[in-house]
Each structure stands twice: as structure tokens, then as C-alpha cells.
N, C-alpha and C. Protein backbone atom coordinates (compact mmCIF):
# COMPACT_ATOMS: atom_id res chain seq x y z
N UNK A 1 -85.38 -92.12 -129.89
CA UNK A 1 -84.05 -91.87 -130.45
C UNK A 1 -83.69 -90.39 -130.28
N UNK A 2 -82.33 -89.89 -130.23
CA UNK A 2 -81.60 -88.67 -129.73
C UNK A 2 -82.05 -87.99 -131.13
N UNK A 3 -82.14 -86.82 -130.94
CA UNK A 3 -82.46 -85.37 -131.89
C UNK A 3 -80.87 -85.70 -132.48
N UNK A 4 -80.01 -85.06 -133.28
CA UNK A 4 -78.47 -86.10 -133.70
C UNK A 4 -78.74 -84.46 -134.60
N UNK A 5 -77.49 -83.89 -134.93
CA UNK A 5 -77.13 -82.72 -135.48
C UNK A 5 -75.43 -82.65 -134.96
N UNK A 6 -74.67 -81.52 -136.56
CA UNK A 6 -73.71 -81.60 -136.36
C UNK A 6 -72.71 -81.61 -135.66
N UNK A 7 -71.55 -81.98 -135.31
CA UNK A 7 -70.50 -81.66 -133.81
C UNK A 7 -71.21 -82.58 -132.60
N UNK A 8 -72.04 -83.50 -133.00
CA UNK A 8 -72.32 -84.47 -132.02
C UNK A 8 -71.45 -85.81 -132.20
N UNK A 9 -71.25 -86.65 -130.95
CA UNK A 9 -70.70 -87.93 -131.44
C UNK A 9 -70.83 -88.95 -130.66
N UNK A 10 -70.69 -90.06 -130.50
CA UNK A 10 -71.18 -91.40 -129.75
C UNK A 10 -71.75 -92.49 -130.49
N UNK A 11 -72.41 -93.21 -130.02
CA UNK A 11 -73.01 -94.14 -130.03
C UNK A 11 -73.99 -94.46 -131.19
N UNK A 12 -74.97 -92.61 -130.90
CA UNK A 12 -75.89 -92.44 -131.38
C UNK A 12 -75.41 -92.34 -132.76
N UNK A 13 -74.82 -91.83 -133.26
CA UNK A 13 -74.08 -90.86 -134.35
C UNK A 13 -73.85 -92.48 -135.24
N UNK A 14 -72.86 -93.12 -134.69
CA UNK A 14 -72.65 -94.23 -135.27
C UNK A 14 -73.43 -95.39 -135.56
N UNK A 15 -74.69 -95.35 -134.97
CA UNK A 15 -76.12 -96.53 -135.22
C UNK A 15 -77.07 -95.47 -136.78
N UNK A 16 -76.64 -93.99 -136.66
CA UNK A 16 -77.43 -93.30 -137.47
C UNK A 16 -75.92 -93.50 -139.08
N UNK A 17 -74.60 -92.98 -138.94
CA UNK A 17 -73.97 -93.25 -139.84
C UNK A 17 -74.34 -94.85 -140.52
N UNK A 18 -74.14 -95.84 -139.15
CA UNK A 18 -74.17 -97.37 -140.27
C UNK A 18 -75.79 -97.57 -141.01
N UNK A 19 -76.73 -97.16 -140.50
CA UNK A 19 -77.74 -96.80 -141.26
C UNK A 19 -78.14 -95.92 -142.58
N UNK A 20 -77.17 -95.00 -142.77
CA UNK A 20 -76.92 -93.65 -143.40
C UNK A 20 -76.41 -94.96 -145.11
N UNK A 21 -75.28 -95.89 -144.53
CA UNK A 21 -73.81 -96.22 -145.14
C UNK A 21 -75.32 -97.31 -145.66
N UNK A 22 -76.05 -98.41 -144.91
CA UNK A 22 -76.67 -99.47 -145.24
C UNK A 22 -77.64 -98.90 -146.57
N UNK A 23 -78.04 -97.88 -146.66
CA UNK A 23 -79.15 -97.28 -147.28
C UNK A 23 -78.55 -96.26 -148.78
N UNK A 24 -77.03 -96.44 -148.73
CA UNK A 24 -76.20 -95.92 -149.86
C UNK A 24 -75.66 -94.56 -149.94
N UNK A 25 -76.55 -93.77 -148.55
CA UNK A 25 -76.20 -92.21 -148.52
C UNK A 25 -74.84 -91.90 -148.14
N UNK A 26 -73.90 -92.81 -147.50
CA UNK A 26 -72.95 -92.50 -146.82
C UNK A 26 -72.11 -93.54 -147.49
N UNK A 27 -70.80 -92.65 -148.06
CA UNK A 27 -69.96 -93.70 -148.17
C UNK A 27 -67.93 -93.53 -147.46
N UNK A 28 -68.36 -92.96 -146.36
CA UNK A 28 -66.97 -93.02 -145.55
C UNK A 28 -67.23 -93.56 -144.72
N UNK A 29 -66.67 -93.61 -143.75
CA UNK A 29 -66.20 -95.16 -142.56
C UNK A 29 -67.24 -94.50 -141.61
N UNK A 30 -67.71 -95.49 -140.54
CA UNK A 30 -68.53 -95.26 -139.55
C UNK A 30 -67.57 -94.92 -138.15
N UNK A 31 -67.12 -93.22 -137.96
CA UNK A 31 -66.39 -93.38 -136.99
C UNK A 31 -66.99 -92.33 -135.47
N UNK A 32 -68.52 -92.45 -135.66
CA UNK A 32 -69.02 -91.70 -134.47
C UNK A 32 -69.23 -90.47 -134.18
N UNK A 33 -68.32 -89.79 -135.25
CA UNK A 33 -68.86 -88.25 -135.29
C UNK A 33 -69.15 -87.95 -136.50
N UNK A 34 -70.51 -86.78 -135.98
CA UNK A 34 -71.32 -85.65 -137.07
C UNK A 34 -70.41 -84.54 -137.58
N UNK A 35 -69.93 -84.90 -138.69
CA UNK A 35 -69.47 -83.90 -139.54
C UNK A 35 -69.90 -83.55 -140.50
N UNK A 36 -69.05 -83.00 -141.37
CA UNK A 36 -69.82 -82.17 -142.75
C UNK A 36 -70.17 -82.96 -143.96
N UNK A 37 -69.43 -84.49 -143.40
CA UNK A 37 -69.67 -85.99 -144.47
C UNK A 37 -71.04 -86.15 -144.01
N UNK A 38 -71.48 -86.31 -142.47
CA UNK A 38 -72.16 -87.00 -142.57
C UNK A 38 -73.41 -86.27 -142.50
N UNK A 39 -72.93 -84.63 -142.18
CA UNK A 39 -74.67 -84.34 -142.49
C UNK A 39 -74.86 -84.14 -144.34
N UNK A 40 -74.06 -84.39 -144.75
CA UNK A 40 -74.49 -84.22 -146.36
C UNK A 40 -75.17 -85.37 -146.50
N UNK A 41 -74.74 -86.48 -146.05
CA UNK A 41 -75.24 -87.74 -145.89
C UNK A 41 -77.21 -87.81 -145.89
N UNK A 42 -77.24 -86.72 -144.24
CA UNK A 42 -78.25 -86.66 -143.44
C UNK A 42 -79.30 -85.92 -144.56
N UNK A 43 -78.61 -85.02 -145.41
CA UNK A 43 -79.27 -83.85 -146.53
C UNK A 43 -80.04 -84.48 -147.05
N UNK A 44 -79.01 -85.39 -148.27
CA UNK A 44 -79.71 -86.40 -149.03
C UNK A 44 -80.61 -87.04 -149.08
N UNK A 45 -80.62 -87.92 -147.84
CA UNK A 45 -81.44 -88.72 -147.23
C UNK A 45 -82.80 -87.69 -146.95
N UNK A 46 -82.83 -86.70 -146.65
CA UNK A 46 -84.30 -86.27 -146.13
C UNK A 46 -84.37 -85.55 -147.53
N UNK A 47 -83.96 -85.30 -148.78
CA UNK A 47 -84.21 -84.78 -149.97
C UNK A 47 -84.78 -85.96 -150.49
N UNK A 48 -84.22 -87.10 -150.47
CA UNK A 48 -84.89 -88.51 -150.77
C UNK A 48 -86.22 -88.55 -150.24
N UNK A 49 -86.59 -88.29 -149.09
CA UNK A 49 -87.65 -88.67 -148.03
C UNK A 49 -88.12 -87.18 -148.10
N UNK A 50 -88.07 -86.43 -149.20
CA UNK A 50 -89.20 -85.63 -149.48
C UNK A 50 -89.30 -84.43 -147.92
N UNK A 51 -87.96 -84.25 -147.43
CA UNK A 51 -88.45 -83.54 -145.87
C UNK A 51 -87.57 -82.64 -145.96
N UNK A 52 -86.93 -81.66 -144.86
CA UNK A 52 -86.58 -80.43 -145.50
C UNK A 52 -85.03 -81.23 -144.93
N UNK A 53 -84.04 -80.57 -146.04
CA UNK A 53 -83.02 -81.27 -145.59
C UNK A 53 -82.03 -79.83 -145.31
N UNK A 54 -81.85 -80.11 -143.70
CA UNK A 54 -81.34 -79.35 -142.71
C UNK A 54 -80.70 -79.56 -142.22
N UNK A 55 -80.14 -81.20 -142.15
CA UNK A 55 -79.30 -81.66 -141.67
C UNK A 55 -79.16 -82.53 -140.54
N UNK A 56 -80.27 -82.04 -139.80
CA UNK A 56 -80.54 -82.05 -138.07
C UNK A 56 -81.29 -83.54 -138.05
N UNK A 57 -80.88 -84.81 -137.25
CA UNK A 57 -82.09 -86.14 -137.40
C UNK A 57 -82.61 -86.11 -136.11
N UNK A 58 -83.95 -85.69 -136.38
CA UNK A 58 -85.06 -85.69 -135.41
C UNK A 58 -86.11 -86.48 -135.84
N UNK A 59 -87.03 -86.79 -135.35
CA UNK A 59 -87.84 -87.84 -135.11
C UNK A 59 -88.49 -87.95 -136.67
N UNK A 60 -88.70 -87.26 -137.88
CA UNK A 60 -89.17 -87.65 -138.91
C UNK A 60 -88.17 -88.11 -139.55
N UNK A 61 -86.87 -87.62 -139.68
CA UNK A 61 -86.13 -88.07 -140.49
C UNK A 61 -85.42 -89.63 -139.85
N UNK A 62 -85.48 -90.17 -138.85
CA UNK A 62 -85.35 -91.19 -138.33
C UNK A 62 -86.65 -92.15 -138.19
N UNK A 63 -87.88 -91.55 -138.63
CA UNK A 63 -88.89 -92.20 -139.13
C UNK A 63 -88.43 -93.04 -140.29
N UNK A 64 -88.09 -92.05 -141.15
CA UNK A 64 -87.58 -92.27 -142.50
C UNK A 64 -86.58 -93.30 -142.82
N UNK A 65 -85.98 -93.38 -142.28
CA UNK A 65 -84.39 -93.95 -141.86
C UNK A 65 -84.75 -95.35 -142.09
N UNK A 66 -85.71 -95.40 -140.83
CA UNK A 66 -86.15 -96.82 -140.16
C UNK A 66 -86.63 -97.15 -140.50
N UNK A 67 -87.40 -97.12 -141.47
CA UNK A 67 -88.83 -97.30 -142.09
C UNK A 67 -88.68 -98.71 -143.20
């Protein structure tokens, strides 16, 4: 899976938002880009998962995700 950090957008962005939205961290629409919703989103989620929350989803925090 893609390293995913802010001002990115596609595909990727939107399989990581509807995951973000499934798991309760995210609650605005799934529209493909990394913004400042969705890395707060991304924060949370790795404050949840105990990891440093930076924002950036690289391979632990998409461990996490998936898990």
C-alpha cells in the first residue's frame, strides 16, 4: 500500500478515507483527497493505535487500519 500524506489524492486516499469513515474516525464524505479532515482523521486513528500521530499513513499505521 502507497505511503498516503497530506495534498495527496486518488484512489488510494479514498480506499484509506472509506476505511478511516468504517472504523468511526472520519465523518465527512469520501471524496479522494488528503486534507486537513482527513489527516485529523489519520491523527486519531494512530493516537488510538498507540503510534505517533503525524498524520502521514505508512505501513504501520495501515497495519493498524487493516488489522
Amino acid at each position: 500500500l502507497p505511503i498516503l500524506r497530506q495534498g495527496m489524492r486518488g484512489p488510494a486516499v479514498q480506499q484509506l478515507q472509506r476505511r478511516l469513515k468504517s472504523l468511526g474516525f472520519l465523518k465527512a464524505t469520501v471524496d479522494g483527497v488528503f486534507g486537513e479532515v482527513t489527516k485529523a482523521a489519520v491523527q486519531a486513528a494512530q493516537r488510538k493505535f498507540k503510534l505517533e500521530p503525524d498524520g502521514i499513513v505508512g505501513p504501520a499505521t495501515w497495519n493498524a487500519l487493516l488489522r
